[in-house]
N, C-alpha and C. Protein backbone atom coordinates (compact mmCIF):
# COMPACT_ATOMS: atom_id res chain seq x y z
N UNK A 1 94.94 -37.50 -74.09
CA UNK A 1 95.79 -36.50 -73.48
C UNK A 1 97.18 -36.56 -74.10
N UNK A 2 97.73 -35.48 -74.07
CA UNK A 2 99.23 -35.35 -74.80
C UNK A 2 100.09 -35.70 -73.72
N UNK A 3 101.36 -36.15 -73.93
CA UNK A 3 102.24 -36.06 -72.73
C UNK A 3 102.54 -35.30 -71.61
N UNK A 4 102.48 -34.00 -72.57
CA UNK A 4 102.58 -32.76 -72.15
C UNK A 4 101.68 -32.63 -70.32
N UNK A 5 100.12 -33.09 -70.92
CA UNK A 5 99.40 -32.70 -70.22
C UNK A 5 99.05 -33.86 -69.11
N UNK A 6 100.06 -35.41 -69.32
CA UNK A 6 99.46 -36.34 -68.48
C UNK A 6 100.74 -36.17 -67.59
N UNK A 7 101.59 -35.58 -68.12
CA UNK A 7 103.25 -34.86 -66.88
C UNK A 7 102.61 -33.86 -66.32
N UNK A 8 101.47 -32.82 -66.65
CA UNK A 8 101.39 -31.57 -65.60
C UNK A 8 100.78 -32.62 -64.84
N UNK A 9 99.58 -33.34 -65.23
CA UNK A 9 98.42 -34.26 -64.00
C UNK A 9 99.39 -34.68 -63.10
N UNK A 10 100.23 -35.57 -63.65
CA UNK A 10 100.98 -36.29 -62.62
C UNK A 10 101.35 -35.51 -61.51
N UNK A 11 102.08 -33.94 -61.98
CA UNK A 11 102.60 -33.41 -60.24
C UNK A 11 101.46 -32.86 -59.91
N UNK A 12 100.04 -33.10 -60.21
CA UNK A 12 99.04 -31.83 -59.08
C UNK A 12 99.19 -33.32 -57.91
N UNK A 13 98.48 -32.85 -56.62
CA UNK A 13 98.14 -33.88 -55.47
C UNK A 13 96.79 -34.31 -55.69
N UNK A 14 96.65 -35.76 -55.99
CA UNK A 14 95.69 -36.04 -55.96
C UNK A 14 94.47 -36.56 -55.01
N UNK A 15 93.58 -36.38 -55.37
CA UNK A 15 92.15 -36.76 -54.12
C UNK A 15 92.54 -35.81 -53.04
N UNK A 16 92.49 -34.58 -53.50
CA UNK A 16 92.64 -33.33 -52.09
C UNK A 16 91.22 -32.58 -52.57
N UNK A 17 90.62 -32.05 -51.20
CA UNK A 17 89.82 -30.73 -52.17
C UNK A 17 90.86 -29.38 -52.64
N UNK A 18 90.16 -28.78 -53.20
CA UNK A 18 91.19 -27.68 -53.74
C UNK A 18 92.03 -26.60 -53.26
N UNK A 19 91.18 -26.73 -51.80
CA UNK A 19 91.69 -25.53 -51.24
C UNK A 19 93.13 -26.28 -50.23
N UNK A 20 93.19 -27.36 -50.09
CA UNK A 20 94.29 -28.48 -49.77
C UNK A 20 95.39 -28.38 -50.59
N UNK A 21 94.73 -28.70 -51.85
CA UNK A 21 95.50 -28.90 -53.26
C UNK A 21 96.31 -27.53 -53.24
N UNK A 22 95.65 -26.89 -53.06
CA UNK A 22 96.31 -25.60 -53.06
C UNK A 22 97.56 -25.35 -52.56
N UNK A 23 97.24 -25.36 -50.62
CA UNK A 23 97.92 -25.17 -49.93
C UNK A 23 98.86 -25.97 -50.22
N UNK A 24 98.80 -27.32 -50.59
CA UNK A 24 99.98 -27.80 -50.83
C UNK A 24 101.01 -27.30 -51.79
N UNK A 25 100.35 -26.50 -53.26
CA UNK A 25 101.41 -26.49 -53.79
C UNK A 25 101.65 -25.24 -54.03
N UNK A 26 100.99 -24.52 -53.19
CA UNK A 26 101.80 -23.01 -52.78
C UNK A 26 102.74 -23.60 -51.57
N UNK A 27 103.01 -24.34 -50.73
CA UNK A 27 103.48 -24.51 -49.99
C UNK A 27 105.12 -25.00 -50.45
N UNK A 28 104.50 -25.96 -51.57
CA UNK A 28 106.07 -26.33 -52.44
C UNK A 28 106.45 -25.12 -52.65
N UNK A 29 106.09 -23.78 -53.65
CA UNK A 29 106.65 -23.05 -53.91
C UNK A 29 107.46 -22.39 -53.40
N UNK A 30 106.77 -22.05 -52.22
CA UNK A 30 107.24 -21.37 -50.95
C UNK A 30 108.69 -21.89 -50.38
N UNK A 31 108.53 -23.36 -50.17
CA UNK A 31 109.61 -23.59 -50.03
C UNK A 31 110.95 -23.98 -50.78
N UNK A 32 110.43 -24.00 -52.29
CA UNK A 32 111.34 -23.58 -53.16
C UNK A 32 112.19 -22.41 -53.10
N UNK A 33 111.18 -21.29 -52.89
CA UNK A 33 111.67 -19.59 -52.83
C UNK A 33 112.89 -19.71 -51.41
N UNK A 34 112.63 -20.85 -50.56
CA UNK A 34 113.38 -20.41 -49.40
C UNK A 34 114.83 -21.43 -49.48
N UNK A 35 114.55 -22.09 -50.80
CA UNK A 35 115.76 -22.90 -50.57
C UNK A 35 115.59 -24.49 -50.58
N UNK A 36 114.31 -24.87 -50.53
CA UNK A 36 114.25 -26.26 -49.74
C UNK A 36 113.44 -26.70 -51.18
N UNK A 37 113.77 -28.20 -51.54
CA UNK A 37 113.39 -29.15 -52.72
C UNK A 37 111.82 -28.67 -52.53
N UNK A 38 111.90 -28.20 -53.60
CA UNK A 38 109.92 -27.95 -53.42
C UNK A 38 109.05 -29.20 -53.03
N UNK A 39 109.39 -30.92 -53.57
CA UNK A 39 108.50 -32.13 -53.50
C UNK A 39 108.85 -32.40 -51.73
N UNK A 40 110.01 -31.47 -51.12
CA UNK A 40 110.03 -31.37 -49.53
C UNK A 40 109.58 -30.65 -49.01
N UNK A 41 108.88 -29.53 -49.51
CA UNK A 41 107.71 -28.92 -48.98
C UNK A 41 106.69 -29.24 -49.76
N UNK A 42 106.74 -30.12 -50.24
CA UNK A 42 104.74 -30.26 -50.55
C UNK A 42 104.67 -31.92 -49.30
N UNK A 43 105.70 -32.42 -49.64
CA UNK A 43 105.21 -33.44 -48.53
C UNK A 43 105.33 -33.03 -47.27
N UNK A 44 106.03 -31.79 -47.16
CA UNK A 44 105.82 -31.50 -45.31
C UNK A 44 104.51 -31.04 -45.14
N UNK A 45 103.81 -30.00 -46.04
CA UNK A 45 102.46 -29.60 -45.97
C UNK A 45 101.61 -30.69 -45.89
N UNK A 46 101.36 -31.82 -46.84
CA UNK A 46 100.46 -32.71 -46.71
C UNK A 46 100.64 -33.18 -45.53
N UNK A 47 101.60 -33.74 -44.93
CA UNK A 47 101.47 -34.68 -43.73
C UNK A 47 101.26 -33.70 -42.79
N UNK A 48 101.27 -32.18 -42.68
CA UNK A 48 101.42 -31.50 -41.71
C UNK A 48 99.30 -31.11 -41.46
N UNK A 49 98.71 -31.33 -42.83
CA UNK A 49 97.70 -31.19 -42.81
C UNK A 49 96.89 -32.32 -42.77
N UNK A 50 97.34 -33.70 -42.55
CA UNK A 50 96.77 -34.75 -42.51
C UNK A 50 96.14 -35.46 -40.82
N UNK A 51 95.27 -35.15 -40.70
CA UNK A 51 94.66 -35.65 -39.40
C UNK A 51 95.13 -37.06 -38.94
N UNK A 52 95.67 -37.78 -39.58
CA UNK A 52 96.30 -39.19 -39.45
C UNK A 52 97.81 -39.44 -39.64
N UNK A 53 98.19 -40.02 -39.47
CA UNK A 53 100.06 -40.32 -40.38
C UNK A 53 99.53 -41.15 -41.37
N UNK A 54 100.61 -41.04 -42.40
CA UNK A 54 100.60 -41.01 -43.54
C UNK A 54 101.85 -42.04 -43.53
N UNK A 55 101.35 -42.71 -44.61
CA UNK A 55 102.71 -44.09 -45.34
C UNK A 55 103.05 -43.38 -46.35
N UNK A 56 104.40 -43.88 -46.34
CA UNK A 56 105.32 -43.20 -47.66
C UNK A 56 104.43 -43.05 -49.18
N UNK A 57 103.59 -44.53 -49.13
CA UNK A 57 102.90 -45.11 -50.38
C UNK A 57 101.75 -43.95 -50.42
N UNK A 58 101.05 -43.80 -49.44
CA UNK A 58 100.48 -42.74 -49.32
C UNK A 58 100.58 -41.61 -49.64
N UNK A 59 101.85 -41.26 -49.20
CA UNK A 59 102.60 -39.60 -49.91
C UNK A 59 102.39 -39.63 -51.31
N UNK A 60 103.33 -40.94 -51.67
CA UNK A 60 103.49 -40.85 -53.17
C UNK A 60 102.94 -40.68 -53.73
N UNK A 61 101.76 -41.48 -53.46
CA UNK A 61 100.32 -41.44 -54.49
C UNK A 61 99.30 -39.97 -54.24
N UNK A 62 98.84 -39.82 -53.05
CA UNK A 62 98.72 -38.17 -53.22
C UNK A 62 99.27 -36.73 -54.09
N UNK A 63 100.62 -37.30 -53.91
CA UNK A 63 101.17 -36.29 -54.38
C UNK A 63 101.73 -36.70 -56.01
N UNK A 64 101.75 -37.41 -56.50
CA UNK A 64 102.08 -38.37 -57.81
C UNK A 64 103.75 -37.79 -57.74
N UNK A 65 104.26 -38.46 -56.60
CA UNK A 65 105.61 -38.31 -56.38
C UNK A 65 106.35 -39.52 -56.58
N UNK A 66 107.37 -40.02 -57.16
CA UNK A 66 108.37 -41.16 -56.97
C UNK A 66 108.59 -41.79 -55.56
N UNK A 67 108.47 -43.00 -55.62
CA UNK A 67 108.61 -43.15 -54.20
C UNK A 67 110.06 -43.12 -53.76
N UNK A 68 111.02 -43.02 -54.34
CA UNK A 68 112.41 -42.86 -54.01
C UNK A 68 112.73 -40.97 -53.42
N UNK A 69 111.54 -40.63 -54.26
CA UNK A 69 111.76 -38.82 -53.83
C UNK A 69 111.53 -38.92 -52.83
N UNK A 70 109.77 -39.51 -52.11
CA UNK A 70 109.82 -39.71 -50.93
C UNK A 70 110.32 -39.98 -50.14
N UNK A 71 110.52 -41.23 -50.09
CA UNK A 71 111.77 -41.59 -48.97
C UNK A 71 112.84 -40.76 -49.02
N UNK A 72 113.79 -40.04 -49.91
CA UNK A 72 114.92 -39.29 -49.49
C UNK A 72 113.85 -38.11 -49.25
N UNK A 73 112.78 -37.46 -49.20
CA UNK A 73 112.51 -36.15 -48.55
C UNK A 73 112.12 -36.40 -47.36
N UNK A 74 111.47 -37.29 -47.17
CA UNK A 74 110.62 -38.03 -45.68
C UNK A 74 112.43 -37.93 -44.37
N UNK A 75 113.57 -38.52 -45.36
CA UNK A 75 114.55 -38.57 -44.57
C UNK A 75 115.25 -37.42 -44.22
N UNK A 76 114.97 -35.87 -45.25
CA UNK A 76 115.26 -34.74 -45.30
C UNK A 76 114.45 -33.73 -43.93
N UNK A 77 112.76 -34.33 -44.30
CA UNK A 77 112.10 -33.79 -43.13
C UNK A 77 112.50 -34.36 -41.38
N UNK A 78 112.77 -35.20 -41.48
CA UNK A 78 113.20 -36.20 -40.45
C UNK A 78 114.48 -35.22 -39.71
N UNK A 79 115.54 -34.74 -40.66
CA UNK A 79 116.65 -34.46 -40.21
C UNK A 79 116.44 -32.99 -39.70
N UNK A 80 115.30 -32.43 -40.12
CA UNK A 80 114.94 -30.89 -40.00
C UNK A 80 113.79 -30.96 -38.53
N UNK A 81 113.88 -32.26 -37.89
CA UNK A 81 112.72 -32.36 -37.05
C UNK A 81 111.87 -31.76 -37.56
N UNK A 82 110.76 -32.29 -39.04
CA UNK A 82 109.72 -31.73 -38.72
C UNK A 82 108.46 -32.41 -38.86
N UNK A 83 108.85 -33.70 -39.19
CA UNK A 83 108.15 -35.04 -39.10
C UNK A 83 108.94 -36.23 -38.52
N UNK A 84 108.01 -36.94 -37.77
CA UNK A 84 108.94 -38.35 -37.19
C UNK A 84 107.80 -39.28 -37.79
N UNK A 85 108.73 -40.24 -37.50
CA UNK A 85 107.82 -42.14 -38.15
C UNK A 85 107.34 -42.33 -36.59
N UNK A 86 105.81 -42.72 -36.84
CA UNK A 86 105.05 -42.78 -35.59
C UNK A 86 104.90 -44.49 -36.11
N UNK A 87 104.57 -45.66 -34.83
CA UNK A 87 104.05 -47.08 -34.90
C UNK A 87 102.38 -46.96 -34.83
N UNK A 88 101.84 -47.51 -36.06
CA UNK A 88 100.84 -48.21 -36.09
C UNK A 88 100.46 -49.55 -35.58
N UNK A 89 99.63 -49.67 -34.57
CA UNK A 89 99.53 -51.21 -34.14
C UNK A 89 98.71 -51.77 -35.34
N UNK A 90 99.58 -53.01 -35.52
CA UNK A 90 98.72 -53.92 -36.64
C UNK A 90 99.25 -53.74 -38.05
N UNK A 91 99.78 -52.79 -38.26
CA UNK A 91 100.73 -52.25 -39.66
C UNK A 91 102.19 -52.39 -39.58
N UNK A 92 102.44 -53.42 -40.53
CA UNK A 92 104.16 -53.01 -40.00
C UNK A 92 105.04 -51.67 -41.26
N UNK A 93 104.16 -51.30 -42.02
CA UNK A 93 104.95 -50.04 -42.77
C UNK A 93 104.97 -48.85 -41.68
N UNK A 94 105.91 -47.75 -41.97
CA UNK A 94 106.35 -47.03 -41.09
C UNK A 94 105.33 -45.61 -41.83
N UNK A 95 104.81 -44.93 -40.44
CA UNK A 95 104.05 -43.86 -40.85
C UNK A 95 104.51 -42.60 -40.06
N UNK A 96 104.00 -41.70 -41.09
CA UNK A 96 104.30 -40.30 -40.72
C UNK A 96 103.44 -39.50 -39.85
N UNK A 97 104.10 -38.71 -39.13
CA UNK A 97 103.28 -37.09 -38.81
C UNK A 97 104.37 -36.47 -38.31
N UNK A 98 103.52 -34.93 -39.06
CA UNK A 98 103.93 -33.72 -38.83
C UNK A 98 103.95 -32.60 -37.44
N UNK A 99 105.03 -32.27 -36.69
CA UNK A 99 104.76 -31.27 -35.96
C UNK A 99 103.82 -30.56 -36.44
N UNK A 100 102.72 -30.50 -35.44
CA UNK A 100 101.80 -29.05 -35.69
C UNK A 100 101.43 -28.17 -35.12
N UNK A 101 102.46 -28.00 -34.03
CA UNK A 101 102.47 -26.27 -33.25
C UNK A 101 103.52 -25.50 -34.56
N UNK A 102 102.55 -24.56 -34.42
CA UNK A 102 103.28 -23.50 -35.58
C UNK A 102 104.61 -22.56 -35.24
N UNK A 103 104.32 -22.51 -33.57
CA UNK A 103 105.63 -21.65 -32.71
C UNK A 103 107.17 -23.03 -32.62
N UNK A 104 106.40 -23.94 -33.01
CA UNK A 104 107.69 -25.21 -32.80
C UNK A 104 107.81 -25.73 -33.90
N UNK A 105 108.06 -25.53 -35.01
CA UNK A 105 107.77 -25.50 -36.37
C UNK A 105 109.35 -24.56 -36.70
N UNK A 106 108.22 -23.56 -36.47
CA UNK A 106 108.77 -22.34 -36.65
C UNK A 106 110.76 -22.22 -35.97
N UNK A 107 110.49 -22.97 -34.68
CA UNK A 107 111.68 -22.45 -33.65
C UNK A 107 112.42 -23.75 -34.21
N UNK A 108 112.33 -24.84 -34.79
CA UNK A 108 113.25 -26.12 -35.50
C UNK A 108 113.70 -25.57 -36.62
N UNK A 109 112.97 -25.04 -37.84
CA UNK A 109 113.54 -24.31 -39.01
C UNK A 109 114.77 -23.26 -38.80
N UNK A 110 114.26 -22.47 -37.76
CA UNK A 110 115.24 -21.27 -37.08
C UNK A 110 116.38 -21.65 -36.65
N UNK A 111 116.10 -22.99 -35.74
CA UNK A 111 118.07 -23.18 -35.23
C UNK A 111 118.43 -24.67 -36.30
N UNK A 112 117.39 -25.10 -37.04
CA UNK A 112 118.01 -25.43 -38.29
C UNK A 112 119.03 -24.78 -39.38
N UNK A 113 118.17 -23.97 -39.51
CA UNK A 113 119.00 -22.86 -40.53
C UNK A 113 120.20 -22.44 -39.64
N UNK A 114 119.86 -21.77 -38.45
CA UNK A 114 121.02 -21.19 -37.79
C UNK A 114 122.25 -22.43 -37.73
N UNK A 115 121.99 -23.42 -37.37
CA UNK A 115 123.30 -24.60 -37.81
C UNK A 115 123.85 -24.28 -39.03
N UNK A 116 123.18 -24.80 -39.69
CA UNK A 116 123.50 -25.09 -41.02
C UNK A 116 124.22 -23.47 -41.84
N UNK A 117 123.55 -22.52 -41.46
CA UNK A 117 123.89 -21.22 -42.04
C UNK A 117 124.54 -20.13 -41.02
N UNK A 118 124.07 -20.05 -40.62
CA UNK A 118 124.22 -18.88 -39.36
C UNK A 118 125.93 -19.13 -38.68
N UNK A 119 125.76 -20.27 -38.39
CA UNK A 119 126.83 -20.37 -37.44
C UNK A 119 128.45 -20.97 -38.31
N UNK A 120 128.37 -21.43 -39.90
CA UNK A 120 129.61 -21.11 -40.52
C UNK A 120 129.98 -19.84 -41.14
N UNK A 121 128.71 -19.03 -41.06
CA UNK A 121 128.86 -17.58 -41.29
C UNK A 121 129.84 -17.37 -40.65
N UNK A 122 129.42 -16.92 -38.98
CA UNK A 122 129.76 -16.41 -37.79
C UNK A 122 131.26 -16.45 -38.05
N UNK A 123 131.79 -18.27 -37.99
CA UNK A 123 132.84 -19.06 -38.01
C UNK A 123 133.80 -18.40 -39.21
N UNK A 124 133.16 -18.03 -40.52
CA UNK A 124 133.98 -17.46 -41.63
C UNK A 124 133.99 -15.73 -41.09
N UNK A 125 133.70 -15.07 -40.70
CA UNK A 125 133.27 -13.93 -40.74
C UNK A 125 134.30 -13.56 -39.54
N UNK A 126 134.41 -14.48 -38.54
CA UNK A 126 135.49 -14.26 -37.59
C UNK A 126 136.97 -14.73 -38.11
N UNK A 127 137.25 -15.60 -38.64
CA UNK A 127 138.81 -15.60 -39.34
C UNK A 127 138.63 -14.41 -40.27
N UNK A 128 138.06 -13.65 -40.75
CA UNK A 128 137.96 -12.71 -41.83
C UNK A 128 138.63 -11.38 -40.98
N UNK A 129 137.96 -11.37 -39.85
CA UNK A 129 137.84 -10.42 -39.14
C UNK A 129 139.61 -10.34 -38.52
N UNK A 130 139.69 -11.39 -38.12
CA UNK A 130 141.17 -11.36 -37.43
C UNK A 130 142.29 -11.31 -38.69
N UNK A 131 142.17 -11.89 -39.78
CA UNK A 131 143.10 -11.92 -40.95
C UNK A 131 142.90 -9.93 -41.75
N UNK A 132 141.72 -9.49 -42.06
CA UNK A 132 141.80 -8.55 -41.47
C UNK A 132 142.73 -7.70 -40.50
N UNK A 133 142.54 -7.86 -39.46
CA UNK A 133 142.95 -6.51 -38.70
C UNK A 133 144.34 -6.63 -38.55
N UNK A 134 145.06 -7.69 -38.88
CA UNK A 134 146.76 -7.85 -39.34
C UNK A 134 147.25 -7.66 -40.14
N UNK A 135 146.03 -6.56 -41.58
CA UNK A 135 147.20 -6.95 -42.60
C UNK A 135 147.15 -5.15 -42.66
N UNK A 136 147.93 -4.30 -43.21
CA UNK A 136 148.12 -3.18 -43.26
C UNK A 136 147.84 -2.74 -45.11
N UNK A 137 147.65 -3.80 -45.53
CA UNK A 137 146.71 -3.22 -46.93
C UNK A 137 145.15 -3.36 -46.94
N UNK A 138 144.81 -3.50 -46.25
CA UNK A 138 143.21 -3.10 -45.87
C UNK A 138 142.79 -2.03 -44.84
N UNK A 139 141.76 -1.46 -45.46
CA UNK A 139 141.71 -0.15 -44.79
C UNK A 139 140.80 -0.36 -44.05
N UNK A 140 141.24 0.99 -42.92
CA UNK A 140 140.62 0.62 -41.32
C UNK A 140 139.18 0.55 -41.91
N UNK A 141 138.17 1.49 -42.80
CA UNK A 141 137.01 1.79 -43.32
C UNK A 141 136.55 0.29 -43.17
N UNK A 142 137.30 -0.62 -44.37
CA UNK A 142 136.65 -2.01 -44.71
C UNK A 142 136.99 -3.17 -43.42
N UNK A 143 137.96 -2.79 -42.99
CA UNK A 143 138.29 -3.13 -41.57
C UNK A 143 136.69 -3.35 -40.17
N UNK A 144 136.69 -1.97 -40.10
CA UNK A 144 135.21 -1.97 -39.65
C UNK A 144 134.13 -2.41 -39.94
N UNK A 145 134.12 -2.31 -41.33
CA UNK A 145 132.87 -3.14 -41.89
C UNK A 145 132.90 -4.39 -41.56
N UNK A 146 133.58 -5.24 -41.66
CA UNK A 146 133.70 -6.60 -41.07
C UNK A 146 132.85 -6.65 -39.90
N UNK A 147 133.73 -5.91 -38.97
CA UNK A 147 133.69 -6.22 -37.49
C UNK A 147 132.25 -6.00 -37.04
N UNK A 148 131.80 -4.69 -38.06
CA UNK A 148 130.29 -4.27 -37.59
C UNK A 148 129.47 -5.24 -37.73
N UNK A 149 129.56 -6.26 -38.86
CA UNK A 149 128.79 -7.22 -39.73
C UNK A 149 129.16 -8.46 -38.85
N UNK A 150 130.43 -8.33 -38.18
CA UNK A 150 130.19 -9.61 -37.01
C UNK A 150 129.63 -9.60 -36.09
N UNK A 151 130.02 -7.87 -35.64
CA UNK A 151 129.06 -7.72 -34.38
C UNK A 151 127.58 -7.89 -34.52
N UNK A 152 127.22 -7.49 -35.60
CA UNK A 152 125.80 -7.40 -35.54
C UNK A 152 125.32 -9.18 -35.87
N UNK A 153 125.98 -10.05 -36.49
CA UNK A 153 125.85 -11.49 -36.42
C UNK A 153 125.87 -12.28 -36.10
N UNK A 154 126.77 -11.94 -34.66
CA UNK A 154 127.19 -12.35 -33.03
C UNK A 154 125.81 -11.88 -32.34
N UNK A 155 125.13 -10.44 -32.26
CA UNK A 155 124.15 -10.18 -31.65
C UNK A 155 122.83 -10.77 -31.87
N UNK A 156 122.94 -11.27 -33.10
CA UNK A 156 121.67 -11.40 -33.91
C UNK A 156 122.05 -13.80 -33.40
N UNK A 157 122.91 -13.54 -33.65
CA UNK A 157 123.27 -15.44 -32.55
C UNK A 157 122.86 -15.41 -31.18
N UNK A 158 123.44 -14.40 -30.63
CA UNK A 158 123.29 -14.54 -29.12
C UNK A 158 121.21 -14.83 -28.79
N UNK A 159 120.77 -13.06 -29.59
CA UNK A 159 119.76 -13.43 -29.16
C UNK A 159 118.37 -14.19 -29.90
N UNK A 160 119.10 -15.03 -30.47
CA UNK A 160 118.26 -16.59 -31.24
C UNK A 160 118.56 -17.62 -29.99
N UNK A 161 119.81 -17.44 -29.25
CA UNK A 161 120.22 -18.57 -28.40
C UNK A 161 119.49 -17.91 -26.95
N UNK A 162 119.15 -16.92 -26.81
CA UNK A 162 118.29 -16.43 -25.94
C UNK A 162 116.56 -16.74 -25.40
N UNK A 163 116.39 -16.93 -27.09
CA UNK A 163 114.91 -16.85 -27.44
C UNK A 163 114.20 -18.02 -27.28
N UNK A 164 115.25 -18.83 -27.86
CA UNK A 164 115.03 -20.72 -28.09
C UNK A 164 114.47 -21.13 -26.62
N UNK A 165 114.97 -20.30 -25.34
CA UNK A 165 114.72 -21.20 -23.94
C UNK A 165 113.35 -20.08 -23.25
N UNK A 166 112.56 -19.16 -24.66
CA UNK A 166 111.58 -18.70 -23.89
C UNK A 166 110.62 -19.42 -24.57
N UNK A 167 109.35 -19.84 -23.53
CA UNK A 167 108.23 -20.46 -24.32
C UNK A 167 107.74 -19.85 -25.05
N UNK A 168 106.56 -20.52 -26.06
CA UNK A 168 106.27 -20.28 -27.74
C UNK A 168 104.91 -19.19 -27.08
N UNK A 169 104.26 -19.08 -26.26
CA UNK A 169 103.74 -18.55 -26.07
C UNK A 169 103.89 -16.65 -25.34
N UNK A 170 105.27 -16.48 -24.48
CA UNK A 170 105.82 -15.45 -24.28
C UNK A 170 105.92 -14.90 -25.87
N UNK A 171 106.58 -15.64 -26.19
CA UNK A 171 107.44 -14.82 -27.95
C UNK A 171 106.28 -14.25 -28.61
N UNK A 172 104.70 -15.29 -29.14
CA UNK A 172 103.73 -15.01 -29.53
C UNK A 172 103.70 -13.31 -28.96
N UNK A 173 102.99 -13.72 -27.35
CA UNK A 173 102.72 -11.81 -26.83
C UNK A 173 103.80 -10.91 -26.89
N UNK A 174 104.84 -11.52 -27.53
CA UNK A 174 105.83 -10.15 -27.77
C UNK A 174 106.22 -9.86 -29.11
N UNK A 175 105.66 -10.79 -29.55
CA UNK A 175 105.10 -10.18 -31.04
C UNK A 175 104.12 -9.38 -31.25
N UNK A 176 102.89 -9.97 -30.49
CA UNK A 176 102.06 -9.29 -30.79
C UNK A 176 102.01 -7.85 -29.78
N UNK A 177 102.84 -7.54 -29.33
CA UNK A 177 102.84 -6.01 -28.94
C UNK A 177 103.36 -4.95 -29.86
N UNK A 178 104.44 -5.79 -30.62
CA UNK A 178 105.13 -5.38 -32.10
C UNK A 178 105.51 -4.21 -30.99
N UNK A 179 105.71 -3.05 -31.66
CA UNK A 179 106.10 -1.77 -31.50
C UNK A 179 105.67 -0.94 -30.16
N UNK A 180 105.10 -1.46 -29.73
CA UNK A 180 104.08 -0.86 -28.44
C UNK A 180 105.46 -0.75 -27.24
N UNK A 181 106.20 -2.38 -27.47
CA UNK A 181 106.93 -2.96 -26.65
C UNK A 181 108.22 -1.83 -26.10
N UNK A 182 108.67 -0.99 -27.07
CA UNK A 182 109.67 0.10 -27.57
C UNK A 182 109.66 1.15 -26.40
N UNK A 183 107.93 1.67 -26.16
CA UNK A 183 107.72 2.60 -26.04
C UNK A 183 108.21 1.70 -24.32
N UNK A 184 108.24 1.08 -23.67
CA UNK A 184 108.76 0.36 -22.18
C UNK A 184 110.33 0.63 -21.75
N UNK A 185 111.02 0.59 -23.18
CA UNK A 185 112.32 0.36 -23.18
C UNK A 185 112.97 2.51 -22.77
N UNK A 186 113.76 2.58 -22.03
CA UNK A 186 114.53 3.80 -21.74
C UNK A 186 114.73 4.23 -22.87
N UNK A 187 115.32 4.24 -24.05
CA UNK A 187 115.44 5.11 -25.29
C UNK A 187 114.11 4.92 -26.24
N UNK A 188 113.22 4.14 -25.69
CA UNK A 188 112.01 4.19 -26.84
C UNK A 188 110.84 5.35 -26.35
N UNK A 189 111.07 6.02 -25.20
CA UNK A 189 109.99 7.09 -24.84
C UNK A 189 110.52 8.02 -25.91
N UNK A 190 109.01 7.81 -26.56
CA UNK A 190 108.41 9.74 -27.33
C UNK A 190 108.21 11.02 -26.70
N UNK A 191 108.99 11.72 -27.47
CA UNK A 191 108.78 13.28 -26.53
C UNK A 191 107.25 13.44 -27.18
C-alpha cells in the first residue's frame, strides 16, 4: 500500500458494518457542515450508536483516531451534554455513553448553540441598536433595520426559552401538525 492509501484506511472506522461505517462518517460530515470538529461528530455518532459505553481506547481504535483527539473531543462532547463518563464495576478506565432521546439531543444542541451564539448576538445587536438610535448620521431606514432584526431575535429567544419547559413529546405533535396547526390560530382561517 502507498502512504497515500494506508492515511485514507487509517480515518475509515474500523470493525463497523457498513451501513454504521457509514452513518458514522456522514455524521462527521454533517457536523463539519454545522461547525463542529468533524472527529467530534464521528465520535458522538459511534458512542451514540453503541449499545454499551465505550473507553476512550475503544473510540480510538474504531475510529483510527489519536487518542489525544479523543480525549479533547470526549471533553468537547461532555461540555455540549451529549455524552457523560458512566462507572463500570470491575474496570477502573472511564467509559462513555451517549444521550439517545433524539428530542433531548436535539433540545442540548439548541440552548447550546443559543449560549454560545444566540445570546452574544442578542447582547451585540442591542448596544448596536441603542448606539444607533443616538447618532443623527444614521438613517432612520437602517435605524429600523436593526431594531426589526432585534426584535425578531428577541422573539425568536423568548420563544426557544418558552419551548425548553414543554415536554419532547408535546413539541413532537406540534410538529407533526406542521401547518394544520395555523388553520386554529385567529388570522390563520382560509376564506
Amino acid at each position: 500500500m502507498t502512504e497515500i492509501s494506508k492515511a485514507i484506511e487509517a480515518l475509515r472506522p474500523r470493525d463497523l458494518p457498513p451501513a454504521l461505517e457509514h452513518f458514522v462518517l456522514q455524521w462527521g460530515d454533517l457536523g463539519s457542515n454545522w461547525g463542529v470538529n468533524r472527529s467530534v461528530a464521528q465520535i458522538h455518532a459511534l458512542v451514540y450508536l453503541s449499545e454499551r459505553p465505550l473507553t476512550a481506547e475503544e473510540i480510538a481504535e474504531q475510529l483510527g483516531l489519536a487518542r489525544s483527539n479523543v480525549s479533547n473531543s470526549i471533553k468537547e462532547l461532555q461540555g455540549w451534554d451529549l455524552i457523560r463518563r458512566v462507572p463500570i464495576k470491575g474496570d477502573r478506565r472511564d467509559h462513555f455513553e451517549a444521550e439517545t432521546d433524539v428530542w433531548e439531543i436535539f433540545s442540548r444542541i439548541v440552548l447550546g448553540r443559543k449560549a454560545r451564539e444566540i445570546d452574544p448576538a442578542i447582547a451585540a445587536l442591542r448596544t448596536c441598536a441603542v448606539e444607533a438610535d443616538g447618532d443623527s448620521k444614521i438613517s432612520p431606514v437602517t435605524i429600523a433595520r436593526i431594531k426589526a432584526l432585534l426584535e425578531f431575535v428577541d422573539t425568536m429567544d423568548r420563544w426557544v426559552g418558552q419551548m425548553k419547559n414543554v415536554p419532547s413529546a408535546q413539541i413532537a405533535a406540534l410538529i407533526r401538525l406542521g401547518t394544520r396547526i395555523v388553520s386554529f390560530l385567529p388570522f390563520g382561517k382560509r376564506k
